[in-house]
N, C-alpha and C. Protein backbone atom coordinates (compact mmCIF):
# COMPACT_ATOMS: atom_id res chain seq x y z
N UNK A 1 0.85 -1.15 0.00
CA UNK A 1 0.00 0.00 0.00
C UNK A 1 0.90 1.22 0.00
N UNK A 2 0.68 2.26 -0.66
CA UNK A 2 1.10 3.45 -1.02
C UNK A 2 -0.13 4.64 -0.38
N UNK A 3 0.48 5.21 0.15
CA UNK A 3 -0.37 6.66 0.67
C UNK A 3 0.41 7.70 0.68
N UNK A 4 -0.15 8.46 -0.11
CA UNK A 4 0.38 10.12 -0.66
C UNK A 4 -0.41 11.17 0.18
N UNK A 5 0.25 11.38 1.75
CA UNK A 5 -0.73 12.34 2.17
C UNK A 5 -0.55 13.89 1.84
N UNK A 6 -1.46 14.38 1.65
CA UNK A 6 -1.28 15.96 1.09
C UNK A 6 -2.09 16.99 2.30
N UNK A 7 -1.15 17.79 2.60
CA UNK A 7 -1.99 19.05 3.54
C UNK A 7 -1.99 19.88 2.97
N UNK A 8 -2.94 20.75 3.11
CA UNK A 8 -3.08 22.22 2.60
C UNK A 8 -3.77 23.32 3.65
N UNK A 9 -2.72 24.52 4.10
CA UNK A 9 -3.26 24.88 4.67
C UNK A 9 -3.27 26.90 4.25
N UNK A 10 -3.59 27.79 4.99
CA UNK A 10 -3.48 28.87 4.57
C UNK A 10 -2.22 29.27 5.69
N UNK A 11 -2.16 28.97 6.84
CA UNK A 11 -0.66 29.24 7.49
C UNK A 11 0.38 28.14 7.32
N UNK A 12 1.47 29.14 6.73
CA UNK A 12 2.74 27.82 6.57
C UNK A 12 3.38 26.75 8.10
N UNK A 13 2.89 27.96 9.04
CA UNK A 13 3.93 26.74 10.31
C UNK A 13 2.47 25.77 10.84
N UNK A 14 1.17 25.97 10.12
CA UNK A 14 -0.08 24.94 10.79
C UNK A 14 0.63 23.97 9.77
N UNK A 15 0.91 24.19 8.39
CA UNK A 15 0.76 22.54 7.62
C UNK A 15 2.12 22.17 8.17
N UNK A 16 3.11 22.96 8.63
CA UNK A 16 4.25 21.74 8.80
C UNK A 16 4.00 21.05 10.09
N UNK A 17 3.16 21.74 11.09
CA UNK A 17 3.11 20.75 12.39
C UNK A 17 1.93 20.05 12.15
N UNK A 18 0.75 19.74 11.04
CA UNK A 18 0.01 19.06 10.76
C UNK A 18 0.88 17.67 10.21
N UNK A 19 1.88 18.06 8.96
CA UNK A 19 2.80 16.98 8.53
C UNK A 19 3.95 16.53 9.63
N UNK A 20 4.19 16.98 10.13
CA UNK A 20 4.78 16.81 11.63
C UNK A 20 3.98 15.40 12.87
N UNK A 21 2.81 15.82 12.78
CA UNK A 21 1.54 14.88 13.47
C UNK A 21 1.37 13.86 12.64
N UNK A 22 1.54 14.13 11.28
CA UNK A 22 1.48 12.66 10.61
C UNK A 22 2.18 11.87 10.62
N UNK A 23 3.29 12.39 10.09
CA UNK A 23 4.25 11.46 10.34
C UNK A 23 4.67 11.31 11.83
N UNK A 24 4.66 11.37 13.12
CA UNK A 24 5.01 11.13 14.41
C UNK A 24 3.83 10.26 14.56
N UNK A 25 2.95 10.12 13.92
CA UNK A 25 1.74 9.03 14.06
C UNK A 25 1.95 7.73 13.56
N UNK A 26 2.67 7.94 12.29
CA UNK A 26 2.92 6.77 11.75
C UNK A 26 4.35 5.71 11.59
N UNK A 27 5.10 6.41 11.99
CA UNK A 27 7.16 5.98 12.26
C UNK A 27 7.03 5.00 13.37
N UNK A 28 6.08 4.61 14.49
CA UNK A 28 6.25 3.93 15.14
C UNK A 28 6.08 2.74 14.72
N UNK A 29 5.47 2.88 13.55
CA UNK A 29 4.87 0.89 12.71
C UNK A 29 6.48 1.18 11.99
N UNK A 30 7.15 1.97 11.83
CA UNK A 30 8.52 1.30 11.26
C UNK A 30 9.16 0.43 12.08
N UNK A 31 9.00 0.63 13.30
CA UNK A 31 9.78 -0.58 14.12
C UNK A 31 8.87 -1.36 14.56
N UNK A 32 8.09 -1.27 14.53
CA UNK A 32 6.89 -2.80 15.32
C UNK A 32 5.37 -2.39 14.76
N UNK A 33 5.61 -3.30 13.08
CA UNK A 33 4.29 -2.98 12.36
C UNK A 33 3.36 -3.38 13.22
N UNK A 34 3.46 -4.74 13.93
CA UNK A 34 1.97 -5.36 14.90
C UNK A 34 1.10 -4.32 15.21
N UNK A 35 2.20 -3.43 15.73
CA UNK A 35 1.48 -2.25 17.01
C UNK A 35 0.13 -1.94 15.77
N UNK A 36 0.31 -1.61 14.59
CA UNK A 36 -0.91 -1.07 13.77
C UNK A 36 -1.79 -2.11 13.44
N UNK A 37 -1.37 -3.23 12.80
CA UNK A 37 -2.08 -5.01 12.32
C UNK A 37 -1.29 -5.75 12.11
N UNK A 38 -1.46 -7.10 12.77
CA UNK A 38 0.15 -8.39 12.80
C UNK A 38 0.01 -8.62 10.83
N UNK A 39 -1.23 -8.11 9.79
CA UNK A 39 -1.20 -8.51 8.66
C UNK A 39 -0.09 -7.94 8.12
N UNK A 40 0.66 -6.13 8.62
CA UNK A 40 1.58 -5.13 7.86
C UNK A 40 2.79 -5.59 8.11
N UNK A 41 3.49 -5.08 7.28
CA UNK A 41 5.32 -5.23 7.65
C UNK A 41 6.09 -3.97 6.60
N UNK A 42 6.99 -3.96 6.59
CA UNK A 42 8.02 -3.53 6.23
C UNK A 42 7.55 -1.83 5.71
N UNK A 43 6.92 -1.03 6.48
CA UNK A 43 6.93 0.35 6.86
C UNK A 43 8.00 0.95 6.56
N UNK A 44 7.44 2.25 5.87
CA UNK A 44 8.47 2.82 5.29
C UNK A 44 7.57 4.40 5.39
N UNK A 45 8.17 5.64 6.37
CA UNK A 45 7.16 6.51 6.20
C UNK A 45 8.40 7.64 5.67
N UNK A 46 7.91 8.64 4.91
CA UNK A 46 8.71 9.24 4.38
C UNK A 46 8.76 11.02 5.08
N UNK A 47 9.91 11.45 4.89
CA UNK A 47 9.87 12.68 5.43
C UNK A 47 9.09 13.84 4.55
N UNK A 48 8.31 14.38 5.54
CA UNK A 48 7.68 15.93 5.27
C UNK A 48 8.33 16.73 4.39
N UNK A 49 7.65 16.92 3.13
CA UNK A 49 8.30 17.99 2.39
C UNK A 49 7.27 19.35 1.61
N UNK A 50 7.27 20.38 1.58
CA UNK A 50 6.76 21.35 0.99
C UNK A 50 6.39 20.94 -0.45
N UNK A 51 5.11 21.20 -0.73
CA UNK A 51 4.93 20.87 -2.36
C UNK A 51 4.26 22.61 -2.87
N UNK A 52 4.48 22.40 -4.51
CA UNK A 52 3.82 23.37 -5.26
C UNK A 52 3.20 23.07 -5.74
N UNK A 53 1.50 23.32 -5.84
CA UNK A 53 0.49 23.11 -6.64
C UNK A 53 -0.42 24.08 -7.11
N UNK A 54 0.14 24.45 -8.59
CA UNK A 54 -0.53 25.19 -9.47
C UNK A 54 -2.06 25.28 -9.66
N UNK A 55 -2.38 24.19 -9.14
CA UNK A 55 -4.06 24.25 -9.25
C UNK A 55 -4.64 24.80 -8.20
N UNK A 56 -4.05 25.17 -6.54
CA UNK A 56 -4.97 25.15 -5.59
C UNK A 56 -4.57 26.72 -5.95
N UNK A 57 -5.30 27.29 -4.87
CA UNK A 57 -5.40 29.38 -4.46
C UNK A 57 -4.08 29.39 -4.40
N UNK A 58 -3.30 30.37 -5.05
CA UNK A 58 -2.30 30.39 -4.57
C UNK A 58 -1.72 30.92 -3.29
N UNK A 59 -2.65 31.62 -2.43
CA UNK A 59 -2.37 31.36 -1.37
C UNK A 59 -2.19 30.31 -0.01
N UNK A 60 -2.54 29.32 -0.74
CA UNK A 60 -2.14 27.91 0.44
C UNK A 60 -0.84 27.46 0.45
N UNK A 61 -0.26 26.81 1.51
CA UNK A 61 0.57 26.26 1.35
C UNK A 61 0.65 25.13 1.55
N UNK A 62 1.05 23.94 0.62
CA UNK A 62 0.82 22.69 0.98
C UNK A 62 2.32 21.83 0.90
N UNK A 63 1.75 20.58 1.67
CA UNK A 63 3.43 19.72 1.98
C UNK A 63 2.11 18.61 1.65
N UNK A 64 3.82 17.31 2.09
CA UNK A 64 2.75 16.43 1.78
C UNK A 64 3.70 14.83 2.63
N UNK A 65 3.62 14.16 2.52
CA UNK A 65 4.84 12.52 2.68
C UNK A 65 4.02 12.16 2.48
N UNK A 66 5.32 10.66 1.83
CA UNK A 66 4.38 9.25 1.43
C UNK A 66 4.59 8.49 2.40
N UNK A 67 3.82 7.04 2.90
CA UNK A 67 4.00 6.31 3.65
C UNK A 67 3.51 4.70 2.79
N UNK A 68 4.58 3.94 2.73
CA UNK A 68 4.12 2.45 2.16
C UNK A 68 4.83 1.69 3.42
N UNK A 69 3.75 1.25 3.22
CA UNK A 69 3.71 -0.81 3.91
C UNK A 69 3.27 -1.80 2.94
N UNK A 70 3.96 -3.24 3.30
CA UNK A 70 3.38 -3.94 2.98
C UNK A 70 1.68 -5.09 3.49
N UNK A 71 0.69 -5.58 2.97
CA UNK A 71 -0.16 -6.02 3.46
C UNK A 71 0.02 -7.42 3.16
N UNK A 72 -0.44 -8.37 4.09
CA UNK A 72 -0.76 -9.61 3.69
C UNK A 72 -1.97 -10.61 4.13
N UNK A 73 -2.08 -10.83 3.59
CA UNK A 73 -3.80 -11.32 3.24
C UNK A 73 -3.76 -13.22 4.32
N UNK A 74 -3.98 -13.51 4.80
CA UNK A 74 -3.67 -15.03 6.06
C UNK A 74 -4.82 -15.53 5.17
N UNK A 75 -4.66 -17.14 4.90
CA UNK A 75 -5.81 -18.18 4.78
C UNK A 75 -5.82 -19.24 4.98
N UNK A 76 -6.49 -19.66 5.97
CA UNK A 76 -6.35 -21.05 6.56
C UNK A 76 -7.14 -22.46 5.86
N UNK A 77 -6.29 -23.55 5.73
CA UNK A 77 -6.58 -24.36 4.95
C UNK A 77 -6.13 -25.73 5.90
N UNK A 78 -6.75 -26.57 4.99
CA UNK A 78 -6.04 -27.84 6.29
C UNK A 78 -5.35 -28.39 5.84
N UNK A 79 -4.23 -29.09 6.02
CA UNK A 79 -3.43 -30.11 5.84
C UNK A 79 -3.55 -30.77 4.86
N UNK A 80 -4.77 -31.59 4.58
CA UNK A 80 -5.08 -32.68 3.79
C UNK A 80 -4.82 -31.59 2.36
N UNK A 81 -5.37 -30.63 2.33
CA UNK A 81 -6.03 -29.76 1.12
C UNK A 81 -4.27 -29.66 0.96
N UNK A 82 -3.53 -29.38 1.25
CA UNK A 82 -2.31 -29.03 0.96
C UNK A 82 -1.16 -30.04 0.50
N UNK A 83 -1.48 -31.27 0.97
CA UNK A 83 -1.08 -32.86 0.46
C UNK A 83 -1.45 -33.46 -0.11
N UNK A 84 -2.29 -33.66 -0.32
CA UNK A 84 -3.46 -34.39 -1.51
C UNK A 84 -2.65 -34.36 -3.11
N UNK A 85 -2.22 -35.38 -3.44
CA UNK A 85 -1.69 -35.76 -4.44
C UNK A 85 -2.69 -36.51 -5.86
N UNK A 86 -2.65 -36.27 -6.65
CA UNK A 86 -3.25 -37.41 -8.27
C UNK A 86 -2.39 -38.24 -8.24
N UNK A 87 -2.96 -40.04 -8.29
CA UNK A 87 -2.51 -40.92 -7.74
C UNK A 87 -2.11 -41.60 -9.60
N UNK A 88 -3.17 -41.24 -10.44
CA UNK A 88 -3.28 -41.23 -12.10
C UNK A 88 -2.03 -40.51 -12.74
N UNK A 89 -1.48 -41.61 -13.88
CA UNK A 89 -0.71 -41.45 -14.64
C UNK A 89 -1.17 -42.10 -15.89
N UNK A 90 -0.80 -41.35 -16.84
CA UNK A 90 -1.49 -41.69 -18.20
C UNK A 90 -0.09 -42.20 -18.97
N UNK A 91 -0.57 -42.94 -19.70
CA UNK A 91 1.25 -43.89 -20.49
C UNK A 91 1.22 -43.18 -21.58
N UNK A 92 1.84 -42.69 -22.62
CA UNK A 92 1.75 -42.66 -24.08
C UNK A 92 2.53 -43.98 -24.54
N UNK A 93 1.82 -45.11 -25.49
CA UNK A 93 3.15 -46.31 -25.85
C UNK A 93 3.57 -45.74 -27.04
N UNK A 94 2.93 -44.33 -27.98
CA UNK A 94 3.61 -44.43 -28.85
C UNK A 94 2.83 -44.81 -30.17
N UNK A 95 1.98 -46.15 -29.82
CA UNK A 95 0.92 -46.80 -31.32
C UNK A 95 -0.31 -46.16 -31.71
């Protein structure tokens, strides 16, 4: 999973301690994903940076970080379902 968070605010020191709160929210699953879901792993949150975007008022100022983890999906099955072999072999002789 990939997440591109974007702030936008009209005071420059609210969006950096908004991106500040995000990321201090989320760096702790870099060392112990469980703490968020035993499904995540390998957290990766990225540092706060100022962006320019031509489309909003130009009076806002916006930042933004990415944050990826990985997800994994558990499914339980039994044994048998996982051993269960085709006991059939077909010959070709050839005629």
């Amino acid at each position: 999973m990939e997440l591109d968070v974007a702030i936008r605010s009209y005071d420059e020191s609210e969006r950096d301690v908004l991106l500040s709160d995000v990321m201090d929210a989320f760096l702790p699953y870099e060392y112990d994903s469980g703490e968020f879901h035993d499904d995540t792993f390998e957290w990766e949150v990225g540092n706060p940076a100022p962006r320019s975007n031509p489309v909003v008022e130009p009076d806002w100022y916006e930042g933004g970080l990415t944050i990826r983890f990985k997800y994994v999906s558990r499914v339980e099955q039994s044994a048998e379902t996982l051993t269960s072999t085709s006991e059939s072999v077909d010959v070709n002789d050839g005629s």
